[in-house]
PDB file of N, CA and C in Angstrom:
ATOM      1  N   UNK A   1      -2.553   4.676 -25.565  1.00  0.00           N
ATOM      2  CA  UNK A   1      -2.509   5.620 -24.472  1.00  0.00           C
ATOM      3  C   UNK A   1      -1.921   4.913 -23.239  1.00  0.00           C
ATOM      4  N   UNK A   2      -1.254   5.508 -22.194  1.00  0.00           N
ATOM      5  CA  UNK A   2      -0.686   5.239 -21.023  1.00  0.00           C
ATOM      6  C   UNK A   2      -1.516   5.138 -19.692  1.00  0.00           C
ATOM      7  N   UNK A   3      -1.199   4.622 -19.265  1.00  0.00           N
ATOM      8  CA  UNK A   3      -2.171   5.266 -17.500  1.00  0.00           C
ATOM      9  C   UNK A   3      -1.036   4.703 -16.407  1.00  0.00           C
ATOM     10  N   UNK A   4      -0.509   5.482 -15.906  1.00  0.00           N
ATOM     11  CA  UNK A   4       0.187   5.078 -14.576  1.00  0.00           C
ATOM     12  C   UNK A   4      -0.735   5.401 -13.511  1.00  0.00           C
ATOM     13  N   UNK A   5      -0.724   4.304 -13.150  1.00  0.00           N
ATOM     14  CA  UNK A   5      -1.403   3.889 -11.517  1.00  0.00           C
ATOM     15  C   UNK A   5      -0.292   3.118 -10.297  1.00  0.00           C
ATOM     16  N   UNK A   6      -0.911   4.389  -9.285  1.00  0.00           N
ATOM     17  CA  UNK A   6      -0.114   4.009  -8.261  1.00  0.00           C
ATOM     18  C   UNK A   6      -0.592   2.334  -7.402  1.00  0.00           C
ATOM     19  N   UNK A   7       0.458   1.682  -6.965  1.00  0.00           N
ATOM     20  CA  UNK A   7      -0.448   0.516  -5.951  1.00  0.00           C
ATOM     21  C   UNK A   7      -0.862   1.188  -4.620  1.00  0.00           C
ATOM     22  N   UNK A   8      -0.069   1.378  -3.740  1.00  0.00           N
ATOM     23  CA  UNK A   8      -0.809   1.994  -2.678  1.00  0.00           C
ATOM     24  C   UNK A   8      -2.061   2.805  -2.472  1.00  0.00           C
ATOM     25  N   UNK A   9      -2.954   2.623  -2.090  1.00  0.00           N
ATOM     26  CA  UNK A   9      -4.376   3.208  -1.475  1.00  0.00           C
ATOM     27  C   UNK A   9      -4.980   3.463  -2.832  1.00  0.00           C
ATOM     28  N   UNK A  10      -4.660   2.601  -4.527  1.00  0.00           N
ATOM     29  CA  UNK A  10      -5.258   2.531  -5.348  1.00  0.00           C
ATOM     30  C   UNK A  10      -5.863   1.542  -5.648  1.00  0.00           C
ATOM     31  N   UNK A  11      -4.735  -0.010  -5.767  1.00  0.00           N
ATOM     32  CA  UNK A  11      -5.230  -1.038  -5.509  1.00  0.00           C
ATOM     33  C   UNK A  11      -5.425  -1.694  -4.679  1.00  0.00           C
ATOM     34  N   UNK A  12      -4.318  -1.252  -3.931  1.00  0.00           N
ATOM     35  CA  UNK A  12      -4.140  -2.434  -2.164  1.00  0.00           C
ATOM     36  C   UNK A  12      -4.745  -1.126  -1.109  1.00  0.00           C
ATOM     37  N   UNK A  13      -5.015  -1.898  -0.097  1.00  0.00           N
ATOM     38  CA  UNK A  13      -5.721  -0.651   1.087  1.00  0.00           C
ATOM     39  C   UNK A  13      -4.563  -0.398   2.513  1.00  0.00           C
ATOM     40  N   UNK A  14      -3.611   0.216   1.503  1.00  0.00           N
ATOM     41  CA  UNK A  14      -2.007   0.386   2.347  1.00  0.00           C
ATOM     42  C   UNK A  14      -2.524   0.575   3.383  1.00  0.00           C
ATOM     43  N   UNK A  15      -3.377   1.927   3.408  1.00  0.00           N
ATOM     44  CA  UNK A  15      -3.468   2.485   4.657  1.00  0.00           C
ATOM     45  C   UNK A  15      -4.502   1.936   6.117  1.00  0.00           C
ATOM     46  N   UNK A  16      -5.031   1.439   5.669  1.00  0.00           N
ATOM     47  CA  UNK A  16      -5.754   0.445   6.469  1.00  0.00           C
ATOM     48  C   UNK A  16      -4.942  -0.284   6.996  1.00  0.00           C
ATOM     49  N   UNK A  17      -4.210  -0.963   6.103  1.00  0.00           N
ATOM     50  CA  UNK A  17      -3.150  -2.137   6.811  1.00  0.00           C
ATOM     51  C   UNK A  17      -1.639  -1.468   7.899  1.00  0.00           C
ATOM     52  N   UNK A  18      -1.449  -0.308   7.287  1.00  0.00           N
ATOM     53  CA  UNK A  18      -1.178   0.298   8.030  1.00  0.00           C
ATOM     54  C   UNK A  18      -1.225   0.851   9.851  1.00  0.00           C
ATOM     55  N   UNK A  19      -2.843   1.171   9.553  1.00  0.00           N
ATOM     56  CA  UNK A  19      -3.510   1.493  11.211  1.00  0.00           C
ATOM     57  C   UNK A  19      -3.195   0.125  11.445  1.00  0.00           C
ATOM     58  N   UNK A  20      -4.046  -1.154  11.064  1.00  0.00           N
ATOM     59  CA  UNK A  20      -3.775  -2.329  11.809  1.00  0.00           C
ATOM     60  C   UNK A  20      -2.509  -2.513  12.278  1.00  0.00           C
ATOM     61  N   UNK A  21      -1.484  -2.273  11.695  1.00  0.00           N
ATOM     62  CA  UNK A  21       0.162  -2.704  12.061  1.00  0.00           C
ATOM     63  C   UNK A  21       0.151  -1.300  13.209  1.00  0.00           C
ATOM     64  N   UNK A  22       0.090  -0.172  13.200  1.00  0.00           N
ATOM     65  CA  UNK A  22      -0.259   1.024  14.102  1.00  0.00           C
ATOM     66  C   UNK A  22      -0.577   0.325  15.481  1.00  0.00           C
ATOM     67  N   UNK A  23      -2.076  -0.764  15.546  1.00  0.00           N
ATOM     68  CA  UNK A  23      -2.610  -0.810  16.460  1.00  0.00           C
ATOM     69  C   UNK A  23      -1.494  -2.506  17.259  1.00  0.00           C
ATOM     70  N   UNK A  24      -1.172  -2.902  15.791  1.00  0.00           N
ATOM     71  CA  UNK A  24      -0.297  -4.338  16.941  1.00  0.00           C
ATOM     72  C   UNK A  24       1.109  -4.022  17.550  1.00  0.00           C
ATOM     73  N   UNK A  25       1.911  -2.545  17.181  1.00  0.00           N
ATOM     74  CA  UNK A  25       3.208  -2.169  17.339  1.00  0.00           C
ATOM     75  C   UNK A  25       2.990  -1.374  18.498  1.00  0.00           C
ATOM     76  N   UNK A  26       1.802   0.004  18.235  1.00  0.00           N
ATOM     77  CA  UNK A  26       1.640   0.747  19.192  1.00  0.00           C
ATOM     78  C   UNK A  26       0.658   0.478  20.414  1.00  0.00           C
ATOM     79  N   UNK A  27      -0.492  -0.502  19.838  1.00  0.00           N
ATOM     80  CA  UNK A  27      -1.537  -0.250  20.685  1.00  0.00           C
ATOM     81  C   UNK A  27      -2.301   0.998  20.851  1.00  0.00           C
ATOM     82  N   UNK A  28      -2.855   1.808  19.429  1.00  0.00           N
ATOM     83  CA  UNK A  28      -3.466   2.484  19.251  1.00  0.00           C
ATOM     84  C   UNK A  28      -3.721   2.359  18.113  1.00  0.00           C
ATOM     85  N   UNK A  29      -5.233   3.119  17.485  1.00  0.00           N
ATOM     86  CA  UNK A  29      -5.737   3.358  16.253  1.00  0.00           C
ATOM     87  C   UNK A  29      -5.848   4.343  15.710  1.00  0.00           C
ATOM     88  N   UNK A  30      -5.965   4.765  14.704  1.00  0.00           N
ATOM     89  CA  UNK A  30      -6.478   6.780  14.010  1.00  0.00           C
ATOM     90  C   UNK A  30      -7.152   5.918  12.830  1.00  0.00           C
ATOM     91  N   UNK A  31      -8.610   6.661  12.740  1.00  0.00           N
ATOM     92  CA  UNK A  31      -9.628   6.942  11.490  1.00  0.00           C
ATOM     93  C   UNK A  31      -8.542   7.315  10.274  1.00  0.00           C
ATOM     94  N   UNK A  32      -9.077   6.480   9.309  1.00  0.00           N
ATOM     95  CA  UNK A  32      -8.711   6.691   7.707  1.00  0.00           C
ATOM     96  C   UNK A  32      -8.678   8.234   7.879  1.00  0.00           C
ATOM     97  N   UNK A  33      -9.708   8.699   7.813  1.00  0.00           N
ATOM     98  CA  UNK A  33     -10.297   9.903   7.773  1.00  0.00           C
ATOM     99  C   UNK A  33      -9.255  11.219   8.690  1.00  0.00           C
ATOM    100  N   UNK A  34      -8.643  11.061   9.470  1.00  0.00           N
ATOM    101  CA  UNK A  34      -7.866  11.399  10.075  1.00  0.00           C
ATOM    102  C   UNK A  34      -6.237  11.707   9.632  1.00  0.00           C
ATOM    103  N   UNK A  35      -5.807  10.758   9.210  1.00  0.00           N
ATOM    104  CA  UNK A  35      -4.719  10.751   7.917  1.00  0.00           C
ATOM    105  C   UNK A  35      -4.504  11.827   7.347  1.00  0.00           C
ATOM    106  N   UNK A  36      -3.854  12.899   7.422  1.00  0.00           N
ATOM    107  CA  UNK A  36      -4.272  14.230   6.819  1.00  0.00           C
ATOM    108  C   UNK A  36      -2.802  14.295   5.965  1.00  0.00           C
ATOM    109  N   UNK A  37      -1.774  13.307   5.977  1.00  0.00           N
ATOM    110  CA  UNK A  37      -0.860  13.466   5.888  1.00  0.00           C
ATOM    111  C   UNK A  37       0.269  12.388   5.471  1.00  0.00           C
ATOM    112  N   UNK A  38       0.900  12.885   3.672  1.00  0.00           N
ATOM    113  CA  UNK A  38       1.672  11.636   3.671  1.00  0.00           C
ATOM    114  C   UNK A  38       2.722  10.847   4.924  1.00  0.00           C
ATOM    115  N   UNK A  39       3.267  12.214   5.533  1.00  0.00           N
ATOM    116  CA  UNK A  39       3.773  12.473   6.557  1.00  0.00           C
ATOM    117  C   UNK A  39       3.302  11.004   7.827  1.00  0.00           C
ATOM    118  N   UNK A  40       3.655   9.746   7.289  1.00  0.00           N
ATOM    119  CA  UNK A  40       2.828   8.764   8.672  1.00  0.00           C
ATOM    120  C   UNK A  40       3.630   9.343  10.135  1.00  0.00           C
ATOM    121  N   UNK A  41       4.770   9.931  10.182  1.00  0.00           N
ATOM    122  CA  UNK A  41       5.139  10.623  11.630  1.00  0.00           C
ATOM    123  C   UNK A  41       4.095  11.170  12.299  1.00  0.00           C
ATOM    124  N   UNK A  42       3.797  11.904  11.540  1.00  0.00           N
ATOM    125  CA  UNK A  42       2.843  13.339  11.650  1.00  0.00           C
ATOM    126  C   UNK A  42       1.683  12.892  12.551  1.00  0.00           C
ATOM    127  N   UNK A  43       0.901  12.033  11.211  1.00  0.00           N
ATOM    128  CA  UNK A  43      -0.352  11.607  10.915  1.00  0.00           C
ATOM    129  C   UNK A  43      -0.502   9.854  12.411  1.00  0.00           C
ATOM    130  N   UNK A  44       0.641   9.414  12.562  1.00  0.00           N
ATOM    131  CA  UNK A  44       0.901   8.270  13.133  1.00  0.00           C
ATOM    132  C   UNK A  44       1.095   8.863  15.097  1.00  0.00           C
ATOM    133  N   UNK A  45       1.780  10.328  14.859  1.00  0.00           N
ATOM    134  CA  UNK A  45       2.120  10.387  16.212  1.00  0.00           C
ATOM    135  C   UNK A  45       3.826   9.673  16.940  1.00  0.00           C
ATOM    136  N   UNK A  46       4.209   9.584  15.908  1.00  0.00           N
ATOM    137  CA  UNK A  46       5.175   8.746  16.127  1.00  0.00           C
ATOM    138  C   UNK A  46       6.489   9.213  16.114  1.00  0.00           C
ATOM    139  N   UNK A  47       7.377   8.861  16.900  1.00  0.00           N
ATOM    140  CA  UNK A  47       8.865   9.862  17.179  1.00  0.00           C
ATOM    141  C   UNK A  47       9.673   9.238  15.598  1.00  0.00           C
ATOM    142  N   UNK A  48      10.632   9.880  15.695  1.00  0.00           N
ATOM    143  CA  UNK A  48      12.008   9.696  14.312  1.00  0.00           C
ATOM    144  C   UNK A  48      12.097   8.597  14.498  1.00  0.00           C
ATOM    145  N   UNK A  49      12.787   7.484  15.594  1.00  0.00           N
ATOM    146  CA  UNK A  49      13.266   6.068  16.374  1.00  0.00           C
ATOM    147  C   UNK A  49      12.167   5.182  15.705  1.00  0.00           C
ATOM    148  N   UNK A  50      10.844   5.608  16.481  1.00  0.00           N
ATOM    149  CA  UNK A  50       9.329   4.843  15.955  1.00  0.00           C
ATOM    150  C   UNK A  50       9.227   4.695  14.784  1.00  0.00           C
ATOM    151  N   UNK A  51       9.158   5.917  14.076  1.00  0.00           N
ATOM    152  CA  UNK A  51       8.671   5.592  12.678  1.00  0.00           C
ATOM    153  C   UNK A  51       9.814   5.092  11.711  1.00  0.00           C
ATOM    154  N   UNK A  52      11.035   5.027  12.015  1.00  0.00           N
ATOM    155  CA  UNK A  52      11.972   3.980  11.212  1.00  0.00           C
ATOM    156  C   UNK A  52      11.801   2.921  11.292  1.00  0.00           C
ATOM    157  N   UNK A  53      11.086   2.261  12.665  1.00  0.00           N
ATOM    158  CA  UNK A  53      11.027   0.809  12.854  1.00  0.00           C
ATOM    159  C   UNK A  53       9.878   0.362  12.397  1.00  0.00           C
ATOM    160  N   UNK A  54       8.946   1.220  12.607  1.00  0.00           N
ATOM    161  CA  UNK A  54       7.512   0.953  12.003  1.00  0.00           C
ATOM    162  C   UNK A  54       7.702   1.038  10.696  1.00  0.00           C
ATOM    163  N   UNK A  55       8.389   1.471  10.184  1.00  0.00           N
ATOM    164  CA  UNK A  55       8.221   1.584   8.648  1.00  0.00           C
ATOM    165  C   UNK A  55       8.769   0.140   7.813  1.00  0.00           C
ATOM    166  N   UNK A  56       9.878  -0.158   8.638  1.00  0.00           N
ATOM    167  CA  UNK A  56      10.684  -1.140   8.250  1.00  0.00           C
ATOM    168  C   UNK A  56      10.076  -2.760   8.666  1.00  0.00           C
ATOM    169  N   UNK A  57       9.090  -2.779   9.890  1.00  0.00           N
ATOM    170  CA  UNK A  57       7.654  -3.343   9.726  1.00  0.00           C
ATOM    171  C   UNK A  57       6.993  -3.601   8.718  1.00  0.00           C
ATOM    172  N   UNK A  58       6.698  -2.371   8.171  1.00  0.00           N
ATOM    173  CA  UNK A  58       5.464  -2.190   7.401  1.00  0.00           C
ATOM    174  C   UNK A  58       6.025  -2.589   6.024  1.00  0.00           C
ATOM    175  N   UNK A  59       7.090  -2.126   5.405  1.00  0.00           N
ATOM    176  CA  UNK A  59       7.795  -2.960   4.331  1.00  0.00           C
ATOM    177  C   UNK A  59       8.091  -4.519   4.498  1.00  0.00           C
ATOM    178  N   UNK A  60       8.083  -4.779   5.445  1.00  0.00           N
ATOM    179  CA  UNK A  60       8.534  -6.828   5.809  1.00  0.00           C
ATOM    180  C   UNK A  60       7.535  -7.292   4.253  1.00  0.00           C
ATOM    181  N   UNK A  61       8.029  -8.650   4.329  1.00  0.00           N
ATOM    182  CA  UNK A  61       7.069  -9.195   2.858  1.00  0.00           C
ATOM    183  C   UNK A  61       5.731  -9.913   3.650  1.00  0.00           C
ATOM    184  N   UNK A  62       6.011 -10.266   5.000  1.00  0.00           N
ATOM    185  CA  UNK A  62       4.462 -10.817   6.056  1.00  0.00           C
ATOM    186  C   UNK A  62       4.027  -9.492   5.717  1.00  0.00           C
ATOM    187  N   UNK A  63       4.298  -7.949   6.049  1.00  0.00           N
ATOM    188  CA  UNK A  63       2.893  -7.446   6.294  1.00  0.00           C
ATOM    189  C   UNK A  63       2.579  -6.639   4.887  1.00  0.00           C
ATOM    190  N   UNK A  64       3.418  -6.903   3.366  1.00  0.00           N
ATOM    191  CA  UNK A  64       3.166  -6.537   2.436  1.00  0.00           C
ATOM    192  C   UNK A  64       2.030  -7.587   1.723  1.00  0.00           C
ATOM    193  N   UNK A  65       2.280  -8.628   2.175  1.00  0.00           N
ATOM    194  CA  UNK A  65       1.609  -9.170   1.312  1.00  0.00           C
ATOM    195  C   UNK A  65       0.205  -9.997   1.967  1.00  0.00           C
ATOM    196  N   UNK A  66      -0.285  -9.386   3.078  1.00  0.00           N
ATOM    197  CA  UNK A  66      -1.364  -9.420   3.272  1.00  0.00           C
ATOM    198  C   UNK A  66      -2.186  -8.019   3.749  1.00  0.00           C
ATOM    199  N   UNK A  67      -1.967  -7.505   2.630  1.00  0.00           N
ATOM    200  CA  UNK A  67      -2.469  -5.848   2.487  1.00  0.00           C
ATOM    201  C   UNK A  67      -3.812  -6.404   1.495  1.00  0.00           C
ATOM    202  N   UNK A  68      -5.435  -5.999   2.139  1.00  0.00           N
ATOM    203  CA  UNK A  68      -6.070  -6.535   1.199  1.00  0.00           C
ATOM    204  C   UNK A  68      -6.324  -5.816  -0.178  1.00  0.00           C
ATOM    205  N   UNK A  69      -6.415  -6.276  -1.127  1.00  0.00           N
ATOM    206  CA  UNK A  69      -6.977  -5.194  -2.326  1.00  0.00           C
ATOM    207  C   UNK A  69      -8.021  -4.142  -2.482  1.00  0.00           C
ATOM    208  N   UNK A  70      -7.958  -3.136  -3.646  1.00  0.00           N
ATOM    209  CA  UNK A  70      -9.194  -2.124  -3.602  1.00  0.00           C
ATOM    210  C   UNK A  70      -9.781  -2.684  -4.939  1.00  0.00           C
ATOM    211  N   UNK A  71     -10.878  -3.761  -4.666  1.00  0.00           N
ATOM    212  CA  UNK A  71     -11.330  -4.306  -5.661  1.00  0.00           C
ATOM    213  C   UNK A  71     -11.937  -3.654  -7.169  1.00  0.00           C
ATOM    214  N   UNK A  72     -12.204  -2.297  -6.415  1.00  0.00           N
ATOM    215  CA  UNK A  72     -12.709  -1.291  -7.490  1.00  0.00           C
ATOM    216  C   UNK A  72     -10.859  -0.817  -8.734  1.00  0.00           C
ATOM    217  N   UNK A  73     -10.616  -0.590  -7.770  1.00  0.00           N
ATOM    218  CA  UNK A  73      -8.976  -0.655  -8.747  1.00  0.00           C
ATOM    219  C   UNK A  73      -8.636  -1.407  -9.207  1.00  0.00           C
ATOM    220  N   UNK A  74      -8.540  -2.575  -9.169  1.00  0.00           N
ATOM    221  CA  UNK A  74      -8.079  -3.715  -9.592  1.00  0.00           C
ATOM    222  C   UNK A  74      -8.794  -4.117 -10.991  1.00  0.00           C
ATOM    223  N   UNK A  75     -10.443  -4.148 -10.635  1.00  0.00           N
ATOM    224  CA  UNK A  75     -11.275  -4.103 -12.212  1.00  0.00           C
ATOM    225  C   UNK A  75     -11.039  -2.950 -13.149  1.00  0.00           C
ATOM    226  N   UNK A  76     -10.954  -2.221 -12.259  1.00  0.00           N
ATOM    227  CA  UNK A  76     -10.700  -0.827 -13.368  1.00  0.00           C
ATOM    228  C   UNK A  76      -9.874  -1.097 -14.420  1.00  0.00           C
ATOM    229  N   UNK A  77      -8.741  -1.501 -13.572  1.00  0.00           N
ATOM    230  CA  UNK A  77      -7.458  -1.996 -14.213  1.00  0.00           C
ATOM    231  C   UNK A  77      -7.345  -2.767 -15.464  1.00  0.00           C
ATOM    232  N   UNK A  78      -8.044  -3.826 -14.998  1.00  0.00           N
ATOM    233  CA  UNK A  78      -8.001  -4.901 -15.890  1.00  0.00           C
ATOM    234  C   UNK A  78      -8.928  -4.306 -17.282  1.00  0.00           C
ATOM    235  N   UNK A  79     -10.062  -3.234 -16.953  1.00  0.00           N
ATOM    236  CA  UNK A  79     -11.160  -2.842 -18.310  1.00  0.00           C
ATOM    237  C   UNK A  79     -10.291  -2.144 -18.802  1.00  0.00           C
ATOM    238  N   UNK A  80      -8.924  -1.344 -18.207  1.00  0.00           N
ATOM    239  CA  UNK A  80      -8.351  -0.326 -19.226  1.00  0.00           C
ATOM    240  C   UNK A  80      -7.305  -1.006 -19.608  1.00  0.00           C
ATOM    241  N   UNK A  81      -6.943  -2.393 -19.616  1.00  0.00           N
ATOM    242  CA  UNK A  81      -5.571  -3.015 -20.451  1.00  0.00           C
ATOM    243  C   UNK A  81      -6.916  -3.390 -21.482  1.00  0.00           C
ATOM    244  N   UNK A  82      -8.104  -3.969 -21.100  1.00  0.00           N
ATOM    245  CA  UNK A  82      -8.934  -4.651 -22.072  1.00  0.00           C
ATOM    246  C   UNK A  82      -9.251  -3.559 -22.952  1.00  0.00           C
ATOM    247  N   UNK A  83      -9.263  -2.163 -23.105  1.00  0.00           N
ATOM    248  CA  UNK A  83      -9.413  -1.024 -23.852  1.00  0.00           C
ATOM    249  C   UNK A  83      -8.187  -0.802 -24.675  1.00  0.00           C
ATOM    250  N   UNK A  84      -7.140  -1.830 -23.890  1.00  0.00           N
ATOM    251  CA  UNK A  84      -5.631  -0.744 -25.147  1.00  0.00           C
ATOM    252  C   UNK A  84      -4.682  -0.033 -24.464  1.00  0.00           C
ATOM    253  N   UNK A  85      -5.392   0.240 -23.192  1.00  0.00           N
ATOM    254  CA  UNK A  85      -4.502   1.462 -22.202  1.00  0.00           C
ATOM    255  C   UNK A  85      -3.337   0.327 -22.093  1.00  0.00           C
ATOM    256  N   UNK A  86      -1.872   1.365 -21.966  1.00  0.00           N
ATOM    257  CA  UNK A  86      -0.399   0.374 -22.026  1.00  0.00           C
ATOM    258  C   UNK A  86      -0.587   0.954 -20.175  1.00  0.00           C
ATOM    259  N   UNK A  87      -0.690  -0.070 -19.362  1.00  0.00           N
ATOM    260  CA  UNK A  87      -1.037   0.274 -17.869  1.00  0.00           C
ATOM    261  C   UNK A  87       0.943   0.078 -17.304  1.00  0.00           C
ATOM    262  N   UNK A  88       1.013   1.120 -16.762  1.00  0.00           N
ATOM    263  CA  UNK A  88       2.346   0.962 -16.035  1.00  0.00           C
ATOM    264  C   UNK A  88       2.113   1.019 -14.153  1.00  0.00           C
ATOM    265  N   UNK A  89       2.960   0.078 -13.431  1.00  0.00           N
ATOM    266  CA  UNK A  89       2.345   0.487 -11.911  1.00  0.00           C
ATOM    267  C   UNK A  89       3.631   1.067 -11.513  1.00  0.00           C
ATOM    268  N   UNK A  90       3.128   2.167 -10.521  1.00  0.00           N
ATOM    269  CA  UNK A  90       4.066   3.199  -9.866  1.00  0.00           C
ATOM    270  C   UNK A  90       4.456   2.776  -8.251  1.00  0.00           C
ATOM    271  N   UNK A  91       4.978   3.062  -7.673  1.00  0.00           N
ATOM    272  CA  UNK A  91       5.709   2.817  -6.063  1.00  0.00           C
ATOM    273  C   UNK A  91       6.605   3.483  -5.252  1.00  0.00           C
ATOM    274  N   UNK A  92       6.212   4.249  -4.299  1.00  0.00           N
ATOM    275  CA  UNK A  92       7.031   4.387  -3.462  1.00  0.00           C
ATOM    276  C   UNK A  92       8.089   3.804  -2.656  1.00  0.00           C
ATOM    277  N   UNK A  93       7.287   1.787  -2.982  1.00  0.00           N
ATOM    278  CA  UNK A  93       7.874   1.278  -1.640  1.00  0.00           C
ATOM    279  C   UNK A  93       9.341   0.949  -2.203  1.00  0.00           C
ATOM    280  N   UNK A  94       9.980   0.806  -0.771  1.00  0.00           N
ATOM    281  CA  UNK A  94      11.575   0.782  -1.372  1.00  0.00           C
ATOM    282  C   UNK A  94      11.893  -1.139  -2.246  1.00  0.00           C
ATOM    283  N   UNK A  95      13.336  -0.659  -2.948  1.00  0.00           N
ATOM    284  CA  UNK A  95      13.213  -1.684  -3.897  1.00  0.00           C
ATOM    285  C   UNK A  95      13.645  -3.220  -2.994  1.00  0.00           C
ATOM    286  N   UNK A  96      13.474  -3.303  -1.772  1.00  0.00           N
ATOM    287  CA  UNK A  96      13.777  -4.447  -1.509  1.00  0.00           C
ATOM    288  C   UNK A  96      12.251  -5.162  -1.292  1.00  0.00           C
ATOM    289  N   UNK A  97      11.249  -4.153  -1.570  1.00  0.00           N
ATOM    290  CA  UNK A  97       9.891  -4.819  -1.327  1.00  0.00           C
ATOM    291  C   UNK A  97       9.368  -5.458  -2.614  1.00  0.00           C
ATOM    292  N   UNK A  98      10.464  -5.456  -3.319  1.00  0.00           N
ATOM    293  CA  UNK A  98       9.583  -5.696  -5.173  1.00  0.00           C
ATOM    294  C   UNK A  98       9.250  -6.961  -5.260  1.00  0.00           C
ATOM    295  N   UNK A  99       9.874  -7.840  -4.154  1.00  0.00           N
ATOM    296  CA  UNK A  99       9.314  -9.763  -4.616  1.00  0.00           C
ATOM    297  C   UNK A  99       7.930  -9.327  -4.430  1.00  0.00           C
ATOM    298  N   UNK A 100       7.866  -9.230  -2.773  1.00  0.00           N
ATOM    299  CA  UNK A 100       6.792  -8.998  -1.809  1.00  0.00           C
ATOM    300  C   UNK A 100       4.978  -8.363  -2.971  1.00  0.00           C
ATOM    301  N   UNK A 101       6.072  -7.277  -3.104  1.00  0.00           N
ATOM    302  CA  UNK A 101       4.691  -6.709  -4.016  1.00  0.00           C
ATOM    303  C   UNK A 101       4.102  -7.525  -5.085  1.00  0.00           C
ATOM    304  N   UNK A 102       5.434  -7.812  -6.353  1.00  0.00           N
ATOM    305  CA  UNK A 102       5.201  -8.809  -7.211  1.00  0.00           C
ATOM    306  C   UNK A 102       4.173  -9.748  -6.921  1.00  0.00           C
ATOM    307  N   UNK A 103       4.552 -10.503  -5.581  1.00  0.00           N
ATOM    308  CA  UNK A 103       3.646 -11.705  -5.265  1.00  0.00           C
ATOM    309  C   UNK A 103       2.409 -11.570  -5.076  1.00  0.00           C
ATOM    310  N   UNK A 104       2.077 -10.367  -4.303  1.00  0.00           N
ATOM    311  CA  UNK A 104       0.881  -9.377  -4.057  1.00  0.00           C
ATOM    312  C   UNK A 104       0.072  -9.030  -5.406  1.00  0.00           C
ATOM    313  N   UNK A 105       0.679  -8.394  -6.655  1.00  0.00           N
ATOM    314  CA  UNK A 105       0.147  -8.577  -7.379  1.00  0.00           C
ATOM    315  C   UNK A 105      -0.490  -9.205  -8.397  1.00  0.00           C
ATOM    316  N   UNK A 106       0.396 -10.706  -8.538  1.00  0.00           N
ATOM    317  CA  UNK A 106       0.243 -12.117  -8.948  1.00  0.00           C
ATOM    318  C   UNK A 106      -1.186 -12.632  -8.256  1.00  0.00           C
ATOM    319  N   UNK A 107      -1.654 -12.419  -7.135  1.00  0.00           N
ATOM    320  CA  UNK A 107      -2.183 -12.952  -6.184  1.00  0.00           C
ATOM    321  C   UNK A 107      -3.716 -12.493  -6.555  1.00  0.00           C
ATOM    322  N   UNK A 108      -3.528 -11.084  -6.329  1.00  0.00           N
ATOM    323  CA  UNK A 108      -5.205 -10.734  -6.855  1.00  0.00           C
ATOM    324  C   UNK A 108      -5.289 -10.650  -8.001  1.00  0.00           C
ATOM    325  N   UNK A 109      -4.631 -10.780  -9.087  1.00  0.00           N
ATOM    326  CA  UNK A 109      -5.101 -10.866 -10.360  1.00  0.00           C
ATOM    327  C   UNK A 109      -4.389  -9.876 -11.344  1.00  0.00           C
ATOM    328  N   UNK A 110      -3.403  -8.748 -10.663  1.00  0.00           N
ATOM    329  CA  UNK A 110      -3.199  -7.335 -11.320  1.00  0.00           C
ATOM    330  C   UNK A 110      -1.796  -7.545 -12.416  1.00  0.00           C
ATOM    331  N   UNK A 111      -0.996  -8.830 -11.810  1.00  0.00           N
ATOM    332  CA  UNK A 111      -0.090  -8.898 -12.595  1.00  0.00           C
ATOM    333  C   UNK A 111       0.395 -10.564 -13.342  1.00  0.00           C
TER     334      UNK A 111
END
């Protein structure tokens, strides 16, 4: 059997690391809980200009690869390769982030 699992806000806690980069670029914060929206413009407050640069921030391999893990995902992970599951990981992030992630996933244990 298969299981595709996404990394973002499955294993790693994108969005957390996210607000933090939010609060050192903008100097403001928003609740997890608040997030209503893949939309980070939206959800961030942030003009077209902003959120290209912030984004392109937020992809760098410094702030990819100290995104901390979702430790509960990560075991999961590992009990359903130990079951048989053929585990594939999924991504939005663009392909110049693939060392970054790679290393990220080497790191906690996932790859």
């Amino acid at each position: 059997m298969k299981a595709y699992v996404d990394i973002d806000d499955v294993l790693a806690r994108t969005i957390e690391s996210l607000i933090d980069l939010l609060d050192e670029t903008h100097g403001r914060r928003v609740d997890v809980e608040a997030v209503e929206h893949f939309d980070l413009e939206k959800s961030f407050d942030l003009g077209e200009a902003e959120i290209f640069a912030f984004m392109e921030r937020a992809h760098a391999d410094e702030a990819l690869e100290r995104i901390e893990p979702v430790h509960e995902g990560v075991r999961m992970l590992a009990e359903w390769a130990e079951e048989g599951f053929e585990v594939h990981l999924v991504t939005g992030r663009p392909p110049a982030s693939n060392a970054a992630s790679r290393r990220w996933l080497v790191r906690h244990g996932v790859a």
